[in-house]
N, C-alpha and C. Protein backbone atom coordinates (compact mmCIF):
# COMPACT_ATOMS: atom_id res chain seq x y z
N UNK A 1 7.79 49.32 -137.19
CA UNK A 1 8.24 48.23 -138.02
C UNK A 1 7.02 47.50 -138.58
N UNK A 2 6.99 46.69 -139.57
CA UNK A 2 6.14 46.17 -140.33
C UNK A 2 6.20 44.64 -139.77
N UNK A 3 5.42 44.21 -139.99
CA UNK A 3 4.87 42.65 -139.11
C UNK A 3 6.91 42.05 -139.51
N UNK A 4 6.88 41.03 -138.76
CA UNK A 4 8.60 40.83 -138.82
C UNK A 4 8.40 39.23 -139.27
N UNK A 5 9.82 39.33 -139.57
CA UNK A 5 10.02 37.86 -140.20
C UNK A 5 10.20 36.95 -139.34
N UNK A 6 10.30 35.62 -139.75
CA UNK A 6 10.78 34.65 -138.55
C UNK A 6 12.16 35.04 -137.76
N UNK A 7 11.76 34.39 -136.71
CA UNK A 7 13.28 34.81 -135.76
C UNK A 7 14.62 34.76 -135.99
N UNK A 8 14.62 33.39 -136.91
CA UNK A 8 15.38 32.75 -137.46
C UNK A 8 16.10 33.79 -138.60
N UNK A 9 15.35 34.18 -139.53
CA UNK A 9 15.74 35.05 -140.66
C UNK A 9 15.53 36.39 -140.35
N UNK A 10 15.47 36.93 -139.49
CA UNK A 10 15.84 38.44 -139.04
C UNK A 10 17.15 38.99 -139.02
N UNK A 11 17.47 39.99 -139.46
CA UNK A 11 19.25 39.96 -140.12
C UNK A 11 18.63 41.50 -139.90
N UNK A 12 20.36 42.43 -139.31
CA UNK A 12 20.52 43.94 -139.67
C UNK A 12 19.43 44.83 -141.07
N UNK A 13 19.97 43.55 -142.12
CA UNK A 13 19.70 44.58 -143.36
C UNK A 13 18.05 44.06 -143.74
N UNK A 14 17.62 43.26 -142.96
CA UNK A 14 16.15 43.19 -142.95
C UNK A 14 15.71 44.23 -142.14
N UNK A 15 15.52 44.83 -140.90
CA UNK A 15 15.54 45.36 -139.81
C UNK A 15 15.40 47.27 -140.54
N UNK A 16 16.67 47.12 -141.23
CA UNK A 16 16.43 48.68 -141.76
C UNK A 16 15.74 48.88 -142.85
N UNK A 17 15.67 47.66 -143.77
CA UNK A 17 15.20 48.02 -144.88
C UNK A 17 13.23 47.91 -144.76
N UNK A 18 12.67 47.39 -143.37
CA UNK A 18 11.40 47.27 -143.32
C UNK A 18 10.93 47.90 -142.25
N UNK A 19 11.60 48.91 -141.52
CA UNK A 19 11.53 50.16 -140.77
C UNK A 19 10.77 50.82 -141.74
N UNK A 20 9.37 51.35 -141.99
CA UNK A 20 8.80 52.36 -142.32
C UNK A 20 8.04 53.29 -141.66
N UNK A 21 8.94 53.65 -140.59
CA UNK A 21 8.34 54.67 -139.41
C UNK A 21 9.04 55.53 -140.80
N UNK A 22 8.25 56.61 -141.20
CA UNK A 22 8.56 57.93 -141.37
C UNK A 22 9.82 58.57 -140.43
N UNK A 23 9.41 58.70 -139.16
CA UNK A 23 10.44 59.41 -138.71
C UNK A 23 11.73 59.04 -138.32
N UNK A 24 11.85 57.45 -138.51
CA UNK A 24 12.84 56.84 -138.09
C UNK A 24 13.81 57.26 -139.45
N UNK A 25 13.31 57.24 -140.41
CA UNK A 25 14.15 57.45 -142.18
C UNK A 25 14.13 59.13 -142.00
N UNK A 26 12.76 59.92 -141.51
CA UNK A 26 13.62 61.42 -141.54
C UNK A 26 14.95 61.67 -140.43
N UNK A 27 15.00 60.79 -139.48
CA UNK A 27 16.24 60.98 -138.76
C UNK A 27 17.43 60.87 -138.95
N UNK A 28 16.99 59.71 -140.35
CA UNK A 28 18.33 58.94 -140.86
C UNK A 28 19.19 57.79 -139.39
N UNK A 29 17.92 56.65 -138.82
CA UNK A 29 18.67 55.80 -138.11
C UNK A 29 18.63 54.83 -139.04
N UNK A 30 19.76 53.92 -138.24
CA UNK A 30 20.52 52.76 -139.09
C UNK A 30 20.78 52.00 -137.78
N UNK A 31 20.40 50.64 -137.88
CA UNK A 31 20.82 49.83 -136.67
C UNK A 31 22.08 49.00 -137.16
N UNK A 32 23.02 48.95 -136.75
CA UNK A 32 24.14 48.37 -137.12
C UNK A 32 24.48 46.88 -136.29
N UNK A 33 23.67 46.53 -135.23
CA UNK A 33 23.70 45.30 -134.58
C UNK A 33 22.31 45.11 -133.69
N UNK A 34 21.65 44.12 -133.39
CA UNK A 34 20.09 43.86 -133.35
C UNK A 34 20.36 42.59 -132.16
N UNK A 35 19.10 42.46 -131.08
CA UNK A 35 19.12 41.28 -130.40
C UNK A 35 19.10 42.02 -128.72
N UNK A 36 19.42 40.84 -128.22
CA UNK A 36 19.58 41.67 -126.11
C UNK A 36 20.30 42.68 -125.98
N UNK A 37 20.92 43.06 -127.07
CA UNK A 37 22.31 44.31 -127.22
C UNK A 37 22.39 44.80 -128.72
N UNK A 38 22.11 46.06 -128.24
CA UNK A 38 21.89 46.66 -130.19
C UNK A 38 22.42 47.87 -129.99
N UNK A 39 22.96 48.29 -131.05
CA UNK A 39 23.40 49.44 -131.55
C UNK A 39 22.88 50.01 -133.22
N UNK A 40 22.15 50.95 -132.41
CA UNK A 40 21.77 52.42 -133.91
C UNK A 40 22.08 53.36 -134.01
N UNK A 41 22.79 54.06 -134.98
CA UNK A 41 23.04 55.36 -135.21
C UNK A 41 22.27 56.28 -135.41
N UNK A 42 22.68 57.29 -135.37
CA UNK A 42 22.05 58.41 -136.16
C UNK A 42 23.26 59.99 -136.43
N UNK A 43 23.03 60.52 -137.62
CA UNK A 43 23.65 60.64 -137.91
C UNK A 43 23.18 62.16 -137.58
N UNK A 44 24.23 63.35 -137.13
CA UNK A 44 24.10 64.73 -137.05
C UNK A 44 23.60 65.95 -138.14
N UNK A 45 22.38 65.79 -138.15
CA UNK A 45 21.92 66.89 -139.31
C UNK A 45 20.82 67.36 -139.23
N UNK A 46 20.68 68.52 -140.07
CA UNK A 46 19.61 69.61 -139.51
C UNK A 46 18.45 69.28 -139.07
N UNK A 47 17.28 67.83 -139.26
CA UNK A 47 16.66 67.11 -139.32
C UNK A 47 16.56 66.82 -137.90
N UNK A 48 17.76 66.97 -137.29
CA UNK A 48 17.57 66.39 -135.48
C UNK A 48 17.87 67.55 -134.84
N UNK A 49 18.20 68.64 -135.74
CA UNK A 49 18.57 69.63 -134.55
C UNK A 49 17.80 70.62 -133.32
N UNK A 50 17.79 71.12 -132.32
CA UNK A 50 17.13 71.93 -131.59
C UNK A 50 17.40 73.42 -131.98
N UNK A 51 17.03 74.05 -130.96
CA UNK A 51 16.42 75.65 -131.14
C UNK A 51 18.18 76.08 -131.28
N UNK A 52 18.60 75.64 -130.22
CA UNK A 52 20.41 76.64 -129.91
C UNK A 52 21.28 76.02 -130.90
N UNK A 53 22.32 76.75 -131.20
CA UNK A 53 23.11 75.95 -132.45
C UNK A 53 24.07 74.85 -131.77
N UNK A 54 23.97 74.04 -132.63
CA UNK A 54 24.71 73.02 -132.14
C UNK A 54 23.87 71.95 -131.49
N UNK A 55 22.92 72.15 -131.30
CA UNK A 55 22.19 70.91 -130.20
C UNK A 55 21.46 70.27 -130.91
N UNK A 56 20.76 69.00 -130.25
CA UNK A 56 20.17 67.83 -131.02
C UNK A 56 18.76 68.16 -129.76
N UNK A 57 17.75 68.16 -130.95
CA UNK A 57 16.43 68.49 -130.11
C UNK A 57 16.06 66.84 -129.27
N UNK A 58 15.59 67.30 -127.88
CA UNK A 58 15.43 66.23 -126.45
C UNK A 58 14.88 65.13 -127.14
N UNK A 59 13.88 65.30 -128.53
CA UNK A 59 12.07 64.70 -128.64
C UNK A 59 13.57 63.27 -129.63
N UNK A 60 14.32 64.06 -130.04
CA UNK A 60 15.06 62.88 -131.19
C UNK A 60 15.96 62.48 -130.41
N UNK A 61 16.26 62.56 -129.49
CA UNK A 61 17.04 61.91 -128.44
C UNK A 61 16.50 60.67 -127.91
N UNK A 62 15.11 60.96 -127.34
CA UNK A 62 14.07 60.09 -127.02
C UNK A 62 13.95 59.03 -128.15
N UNK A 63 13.60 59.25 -128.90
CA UNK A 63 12.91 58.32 -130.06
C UNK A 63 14.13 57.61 -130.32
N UNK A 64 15.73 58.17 -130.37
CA UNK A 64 16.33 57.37 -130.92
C UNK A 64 16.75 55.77 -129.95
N UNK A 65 16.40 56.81 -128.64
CA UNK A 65 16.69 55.76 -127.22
C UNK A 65 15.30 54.66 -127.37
N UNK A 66 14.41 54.97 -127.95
CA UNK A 66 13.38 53.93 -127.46
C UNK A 66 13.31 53.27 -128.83
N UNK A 67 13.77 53.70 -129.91
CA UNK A 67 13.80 53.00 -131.58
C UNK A 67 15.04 51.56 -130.95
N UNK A 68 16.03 52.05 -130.46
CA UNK A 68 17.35 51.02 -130.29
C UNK A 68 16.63 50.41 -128.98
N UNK A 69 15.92 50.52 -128.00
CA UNK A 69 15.34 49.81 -126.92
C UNK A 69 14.38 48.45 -127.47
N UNK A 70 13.61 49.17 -128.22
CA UNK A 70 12.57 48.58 -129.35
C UNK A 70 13.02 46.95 -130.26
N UNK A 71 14.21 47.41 -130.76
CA UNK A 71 15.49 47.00 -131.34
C UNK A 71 15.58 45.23 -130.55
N UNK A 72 16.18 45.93 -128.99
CA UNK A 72 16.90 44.91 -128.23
C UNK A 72 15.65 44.26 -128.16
N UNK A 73 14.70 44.13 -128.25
CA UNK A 73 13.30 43.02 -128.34
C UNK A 73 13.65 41.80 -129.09
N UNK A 74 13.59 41.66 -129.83
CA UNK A 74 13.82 41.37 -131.17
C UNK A 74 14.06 40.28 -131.02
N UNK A 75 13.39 38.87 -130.93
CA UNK A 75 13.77 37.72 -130.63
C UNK A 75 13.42 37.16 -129.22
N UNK A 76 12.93 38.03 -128.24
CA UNK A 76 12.19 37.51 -126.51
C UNK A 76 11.12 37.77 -126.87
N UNK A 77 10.12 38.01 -128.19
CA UNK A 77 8.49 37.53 -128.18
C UNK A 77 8.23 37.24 -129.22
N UNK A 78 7.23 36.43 -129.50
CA UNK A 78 6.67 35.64 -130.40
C UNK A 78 5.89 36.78 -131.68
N UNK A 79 7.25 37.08 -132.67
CA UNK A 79 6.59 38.24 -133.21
C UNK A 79 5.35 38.12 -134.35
N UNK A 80 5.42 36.74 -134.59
CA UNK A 80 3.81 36.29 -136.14
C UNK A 80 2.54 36.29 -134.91
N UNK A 81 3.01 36.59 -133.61
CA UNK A 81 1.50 36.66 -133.01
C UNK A 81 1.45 37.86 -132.20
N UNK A 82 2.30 38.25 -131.85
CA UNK A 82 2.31 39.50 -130.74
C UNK A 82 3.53 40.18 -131.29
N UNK A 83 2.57 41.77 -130.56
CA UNK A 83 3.79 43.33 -130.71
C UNK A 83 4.01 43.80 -129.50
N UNK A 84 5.01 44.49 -129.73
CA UNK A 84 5.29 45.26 -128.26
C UNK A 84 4.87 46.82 -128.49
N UNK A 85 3.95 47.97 -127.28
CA UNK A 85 4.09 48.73 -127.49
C UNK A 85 4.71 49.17 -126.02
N UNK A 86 5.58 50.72 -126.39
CA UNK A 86 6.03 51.05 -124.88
C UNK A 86 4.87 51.77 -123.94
N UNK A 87 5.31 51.60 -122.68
CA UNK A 87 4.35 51.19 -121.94
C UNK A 87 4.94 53.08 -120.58
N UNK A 88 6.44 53.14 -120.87
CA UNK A 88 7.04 53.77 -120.06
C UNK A 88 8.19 53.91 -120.46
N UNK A 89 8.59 55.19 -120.39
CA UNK A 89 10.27 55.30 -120.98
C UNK A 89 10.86 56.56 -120.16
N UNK A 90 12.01 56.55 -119.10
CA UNK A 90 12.58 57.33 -118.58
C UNK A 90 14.17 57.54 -119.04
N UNK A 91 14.00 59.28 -119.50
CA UNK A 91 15.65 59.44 -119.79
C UNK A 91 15.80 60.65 -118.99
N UNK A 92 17.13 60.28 -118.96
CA UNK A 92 17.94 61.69 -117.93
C UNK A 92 18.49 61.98 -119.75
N UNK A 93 19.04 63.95 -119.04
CA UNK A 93 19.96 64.07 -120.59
C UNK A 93 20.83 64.89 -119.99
N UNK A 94 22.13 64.37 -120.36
CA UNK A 94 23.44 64.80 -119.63
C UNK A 94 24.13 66.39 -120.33
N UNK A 95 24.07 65.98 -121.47
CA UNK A 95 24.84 66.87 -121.95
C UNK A 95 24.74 66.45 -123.68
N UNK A 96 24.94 67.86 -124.62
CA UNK A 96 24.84 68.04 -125.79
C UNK A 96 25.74 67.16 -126.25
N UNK A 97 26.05 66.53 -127.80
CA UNK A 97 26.79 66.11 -128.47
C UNK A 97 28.02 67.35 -129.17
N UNK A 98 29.41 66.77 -129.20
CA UNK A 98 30.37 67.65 -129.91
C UNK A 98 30.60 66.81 -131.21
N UNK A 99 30.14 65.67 -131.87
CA UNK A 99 30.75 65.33 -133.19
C UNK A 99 29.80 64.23 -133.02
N UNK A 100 29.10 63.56 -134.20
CA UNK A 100 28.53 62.75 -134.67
C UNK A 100 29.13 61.61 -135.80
N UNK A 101 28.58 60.65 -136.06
CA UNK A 101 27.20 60.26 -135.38
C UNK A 101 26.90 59.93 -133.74
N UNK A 102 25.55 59.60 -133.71
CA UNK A 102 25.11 59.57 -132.59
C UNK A 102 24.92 57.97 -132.48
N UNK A 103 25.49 57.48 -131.33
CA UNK A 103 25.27 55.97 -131.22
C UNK A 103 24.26 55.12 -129.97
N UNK A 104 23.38 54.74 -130.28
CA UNK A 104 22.33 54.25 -128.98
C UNK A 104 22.83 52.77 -128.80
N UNK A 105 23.52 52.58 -127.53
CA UNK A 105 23.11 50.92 -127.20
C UNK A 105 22.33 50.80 -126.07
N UNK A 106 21.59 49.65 -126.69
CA UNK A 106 20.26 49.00 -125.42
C UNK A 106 20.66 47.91 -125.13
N UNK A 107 20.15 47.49 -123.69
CA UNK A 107 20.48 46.42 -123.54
C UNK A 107 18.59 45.68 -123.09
N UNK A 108 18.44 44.57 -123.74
CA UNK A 108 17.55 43.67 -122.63
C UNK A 108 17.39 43.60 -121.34
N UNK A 109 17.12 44.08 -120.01
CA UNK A 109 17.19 43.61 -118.72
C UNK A 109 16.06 42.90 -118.35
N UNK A 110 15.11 42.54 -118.71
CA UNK A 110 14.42 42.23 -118.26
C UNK A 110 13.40 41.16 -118.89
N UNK A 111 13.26 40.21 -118.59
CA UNK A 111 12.16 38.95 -120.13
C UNK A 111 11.10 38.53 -118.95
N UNK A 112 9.67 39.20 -118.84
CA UNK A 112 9.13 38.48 -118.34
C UNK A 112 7.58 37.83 -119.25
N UNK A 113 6.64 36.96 -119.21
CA UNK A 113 5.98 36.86 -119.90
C UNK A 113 4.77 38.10 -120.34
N UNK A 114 4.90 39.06 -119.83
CA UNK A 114 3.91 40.24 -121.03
C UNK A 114 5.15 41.60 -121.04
N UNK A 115 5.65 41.70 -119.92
CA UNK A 115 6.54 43.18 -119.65
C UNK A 115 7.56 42.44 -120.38
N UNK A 116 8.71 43.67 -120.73
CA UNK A 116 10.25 43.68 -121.24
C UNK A 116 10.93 44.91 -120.81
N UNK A 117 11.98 45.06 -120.26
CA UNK A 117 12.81 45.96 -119.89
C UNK A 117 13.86 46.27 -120.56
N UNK A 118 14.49 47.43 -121.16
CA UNK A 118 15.66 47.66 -121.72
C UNK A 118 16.29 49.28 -121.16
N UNK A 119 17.54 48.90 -121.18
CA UNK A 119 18.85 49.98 -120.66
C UNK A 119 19.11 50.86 -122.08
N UNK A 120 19.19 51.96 -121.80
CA UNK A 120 19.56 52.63 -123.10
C UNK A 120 20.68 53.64 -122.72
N UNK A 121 21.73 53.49 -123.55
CA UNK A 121 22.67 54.80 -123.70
C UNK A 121 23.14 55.21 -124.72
N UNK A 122 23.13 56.67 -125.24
CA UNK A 122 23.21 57.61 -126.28
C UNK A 122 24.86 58.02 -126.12
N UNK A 123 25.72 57.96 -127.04
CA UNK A 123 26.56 58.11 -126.65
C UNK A 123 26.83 59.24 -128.36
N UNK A 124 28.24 60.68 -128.20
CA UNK A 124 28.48 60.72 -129.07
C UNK A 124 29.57 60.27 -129.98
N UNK A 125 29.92 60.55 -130.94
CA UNK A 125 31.49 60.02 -131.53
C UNK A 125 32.22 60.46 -130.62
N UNK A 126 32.53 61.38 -129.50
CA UNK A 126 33.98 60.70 -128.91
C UNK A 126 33.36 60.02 -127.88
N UNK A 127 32.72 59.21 -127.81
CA UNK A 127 31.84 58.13 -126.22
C UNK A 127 31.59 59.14 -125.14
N UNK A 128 31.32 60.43 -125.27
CA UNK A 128 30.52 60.70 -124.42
C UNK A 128 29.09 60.63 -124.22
N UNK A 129 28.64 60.19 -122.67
CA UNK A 129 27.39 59.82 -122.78
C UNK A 129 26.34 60.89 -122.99
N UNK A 130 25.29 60.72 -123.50
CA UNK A 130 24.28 62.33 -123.69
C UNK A 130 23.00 61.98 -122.77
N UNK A 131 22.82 61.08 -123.11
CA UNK A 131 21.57 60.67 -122.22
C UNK A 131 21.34 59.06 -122.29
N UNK A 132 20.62 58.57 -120.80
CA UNK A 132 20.30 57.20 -120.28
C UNK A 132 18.72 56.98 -120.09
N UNK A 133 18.47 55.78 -120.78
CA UNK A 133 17.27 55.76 -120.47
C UNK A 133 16.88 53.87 -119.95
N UNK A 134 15.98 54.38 -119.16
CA UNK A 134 14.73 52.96 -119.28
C UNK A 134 13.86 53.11 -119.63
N UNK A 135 13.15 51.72 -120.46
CA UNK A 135 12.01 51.31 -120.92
C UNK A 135 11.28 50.39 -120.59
N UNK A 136 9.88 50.53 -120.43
CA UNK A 136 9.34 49.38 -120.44
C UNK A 136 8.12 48.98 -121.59
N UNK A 137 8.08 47.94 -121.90
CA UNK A 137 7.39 47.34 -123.13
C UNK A 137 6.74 46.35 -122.55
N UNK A 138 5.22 46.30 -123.34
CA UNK A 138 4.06 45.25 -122.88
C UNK A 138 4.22 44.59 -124.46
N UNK A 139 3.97 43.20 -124.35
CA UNK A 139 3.68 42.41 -125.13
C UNK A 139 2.01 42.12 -124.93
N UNK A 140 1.66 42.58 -126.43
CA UNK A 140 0.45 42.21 -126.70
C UNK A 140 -0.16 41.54 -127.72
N UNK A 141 -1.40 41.21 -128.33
CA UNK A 141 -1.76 40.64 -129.69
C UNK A 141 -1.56 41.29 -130.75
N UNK A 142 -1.40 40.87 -131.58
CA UNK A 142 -1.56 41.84 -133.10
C UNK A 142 -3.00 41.60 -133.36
N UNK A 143 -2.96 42.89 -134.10
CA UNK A 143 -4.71 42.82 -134.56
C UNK A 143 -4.73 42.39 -136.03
């Protein structure tokens, strides 16, 4: 993400439209709700897929769990002076997706003054879960 706006004026359609990770736009995510609890999509297409047909490669599973972890930040640090980078991210992966899109909610667990903790679950269009993750995030200076 690109340096962020005040806390105050941070909105969904700010959020996607100043995402210029490359890979976050080749994945095609979209955060549809932002804050201690967020939800991002992503949508099923050749772009995420793995080697076997039908599957969504592990590496875009990951990214999408720690993009929506990333997400649930968003308002517990002082973003015109400090960034967060991740520090640690553990996912289990349950099982493939049968129908898309793909939906990540994170949750906040954790606000302490440099660490941040967030819950992640990947779920597909019919709510089955695919994979769970934790994160952890250091708050640091911007350069």
């Amino acid at each position: 993400m690109r340096r962020m706006a005040q806390s105050d004026d941070i909105t969904v359609e700010w959020l996607n439209e100043n995402d210029k990770t490359p890979l976050h736009a080749h994945m095609g995510l979209r955060i549809l709700e932002h804050g201690p609890h967020t939800i991002v999509t992503m949508e099923l297409s050749e772009a995420v897929r793995g080697q076997a047909e039908g599957s969504v490669h592990g590496g875009m599973l990951a990214t999408l769990a720690d993009m929506a972890s990333a997400v649930a930040l968003v308002g517990a640090y002082d973003a015109d002076s400090d960034m967060t980078v991740t520090t640690d991210m553990h996912i289990r992966y349950y099982r493939q997706p049968r129908a898309g899109p793909l939906t990540a909610k994170a949750e906040l667990v954790h606000k302490g003054r440099r660490i941040l903790s967030c819950e992640c679950a990947v779920e597909d269009a019919e709510g089955r879960v695919l994979t769970r993750s934790t994160a952890t995030y250091m708050i640091v200076p911007q350069r």
